[in-house]
Protein backbone atom coordinates (compact mmCIF):
# COMPACT_ATOMS: atom_id res chain seq x y z
CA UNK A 1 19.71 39.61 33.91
CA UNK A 2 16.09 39.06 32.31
CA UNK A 3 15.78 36.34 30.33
CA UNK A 4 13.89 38.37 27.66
CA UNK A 5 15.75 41.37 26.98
CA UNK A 6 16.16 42.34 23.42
CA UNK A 7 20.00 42.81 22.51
CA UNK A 8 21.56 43.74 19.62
CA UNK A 9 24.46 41.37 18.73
CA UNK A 10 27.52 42.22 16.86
CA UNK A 11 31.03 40.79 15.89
CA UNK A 12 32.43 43.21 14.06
CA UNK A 13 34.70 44.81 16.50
CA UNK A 14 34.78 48.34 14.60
CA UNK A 15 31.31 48.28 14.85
CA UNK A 16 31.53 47.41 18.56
CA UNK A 17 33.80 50.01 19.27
CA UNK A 18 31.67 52.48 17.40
CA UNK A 19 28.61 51.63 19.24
CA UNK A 20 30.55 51.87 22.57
CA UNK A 21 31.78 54.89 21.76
CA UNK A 22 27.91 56.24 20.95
CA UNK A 23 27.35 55.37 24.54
CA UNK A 24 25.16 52.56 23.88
CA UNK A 25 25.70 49.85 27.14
CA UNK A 26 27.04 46.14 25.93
CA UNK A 27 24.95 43.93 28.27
CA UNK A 28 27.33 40.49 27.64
CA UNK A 29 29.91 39.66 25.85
CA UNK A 30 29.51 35.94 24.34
CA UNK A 31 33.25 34.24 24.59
CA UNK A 32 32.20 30.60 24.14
CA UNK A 33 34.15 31.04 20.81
CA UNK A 34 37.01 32.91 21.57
CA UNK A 35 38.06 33.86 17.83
CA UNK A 36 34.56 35.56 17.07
CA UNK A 37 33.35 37.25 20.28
CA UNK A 38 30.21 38.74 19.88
CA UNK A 39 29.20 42.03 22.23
CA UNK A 40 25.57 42.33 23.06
CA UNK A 41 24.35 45.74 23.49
CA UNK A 42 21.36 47.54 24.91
CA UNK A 43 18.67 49.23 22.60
CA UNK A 44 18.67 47.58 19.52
CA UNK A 45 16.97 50.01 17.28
CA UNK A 46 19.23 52.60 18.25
CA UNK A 47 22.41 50.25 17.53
CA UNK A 48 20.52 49.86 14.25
CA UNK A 49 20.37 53.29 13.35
CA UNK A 50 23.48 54.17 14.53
CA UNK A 51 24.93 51.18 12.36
CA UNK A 52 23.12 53.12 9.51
CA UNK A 53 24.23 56.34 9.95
CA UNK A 54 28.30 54.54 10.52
CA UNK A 55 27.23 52.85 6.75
CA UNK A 56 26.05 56.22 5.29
CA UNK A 57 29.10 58.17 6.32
CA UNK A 58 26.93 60.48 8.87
CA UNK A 59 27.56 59.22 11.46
CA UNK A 60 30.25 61.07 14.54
CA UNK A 61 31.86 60.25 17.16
CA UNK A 62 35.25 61.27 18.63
CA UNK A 63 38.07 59.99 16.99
CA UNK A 64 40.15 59.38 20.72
CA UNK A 65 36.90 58.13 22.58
CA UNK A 66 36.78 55.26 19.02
CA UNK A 67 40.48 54.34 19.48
CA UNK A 68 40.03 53.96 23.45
CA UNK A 69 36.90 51.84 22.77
CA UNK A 70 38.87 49.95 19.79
CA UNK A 71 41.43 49.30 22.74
CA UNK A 72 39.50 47.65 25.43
CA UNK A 73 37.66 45.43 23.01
CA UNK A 74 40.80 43.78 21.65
CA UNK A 75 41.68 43.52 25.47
CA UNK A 76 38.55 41.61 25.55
CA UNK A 77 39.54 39.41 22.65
CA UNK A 78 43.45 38.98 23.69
CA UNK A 79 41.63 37.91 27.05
CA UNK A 80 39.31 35.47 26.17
CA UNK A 81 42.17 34.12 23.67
CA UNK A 82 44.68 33.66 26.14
CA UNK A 83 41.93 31.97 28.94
CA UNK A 84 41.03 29.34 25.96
CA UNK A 85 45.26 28.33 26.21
CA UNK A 86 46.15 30.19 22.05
CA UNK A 87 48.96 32.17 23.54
CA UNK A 88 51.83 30.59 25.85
CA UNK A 89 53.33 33.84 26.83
CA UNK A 90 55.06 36.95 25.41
CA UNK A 91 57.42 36.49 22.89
CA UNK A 92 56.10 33.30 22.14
CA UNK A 93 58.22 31.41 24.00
């Protein structure tokens, strides 16, 4: 990957799975902490006018493709989570 190409980092993982769901590529996902993973997408200023439009209320996108996006970024964060040792096993146990 080029050292020098401009991402456009967020936390937020509604706004994550929004920007997925706009189509716009994540690049890398930063785990080195694994309770605030941050996904880096492609294009910047169209994450930031997408972000916009998501903040003015104009913003669509469809309601399954958000929830399937919302899904495989808490995968992501269950993964990371349970690689860095937090969870012994189901059920706690």
């Amino acid at each position: 990957m080029s050292a020098n190409l401009e991402t456009h980092g967020e936390a937020n993982i509604d706004i994550a799975a929004f920007l997925k769901s706009c189509g716009v590529p994540i690049v890398r996902v930063d785990a080195t902490n694994p309770q605030n993973l941050t996904w880096h997408f492609a294009q910047p200023e169209l994450c930031q006018e997408l972000i916009r439009q998501f903040y003015q209320g104009t913003a669509r996108v469809s309601p399954q493709t958000l929830l399937l996006e919302s899904k495989r970024l808490k995968d992501q964060v269950f993964s990371a989570r349970r690689r860095n040792g937090e969870y012994d096993g189901i059920g706690g146990s």
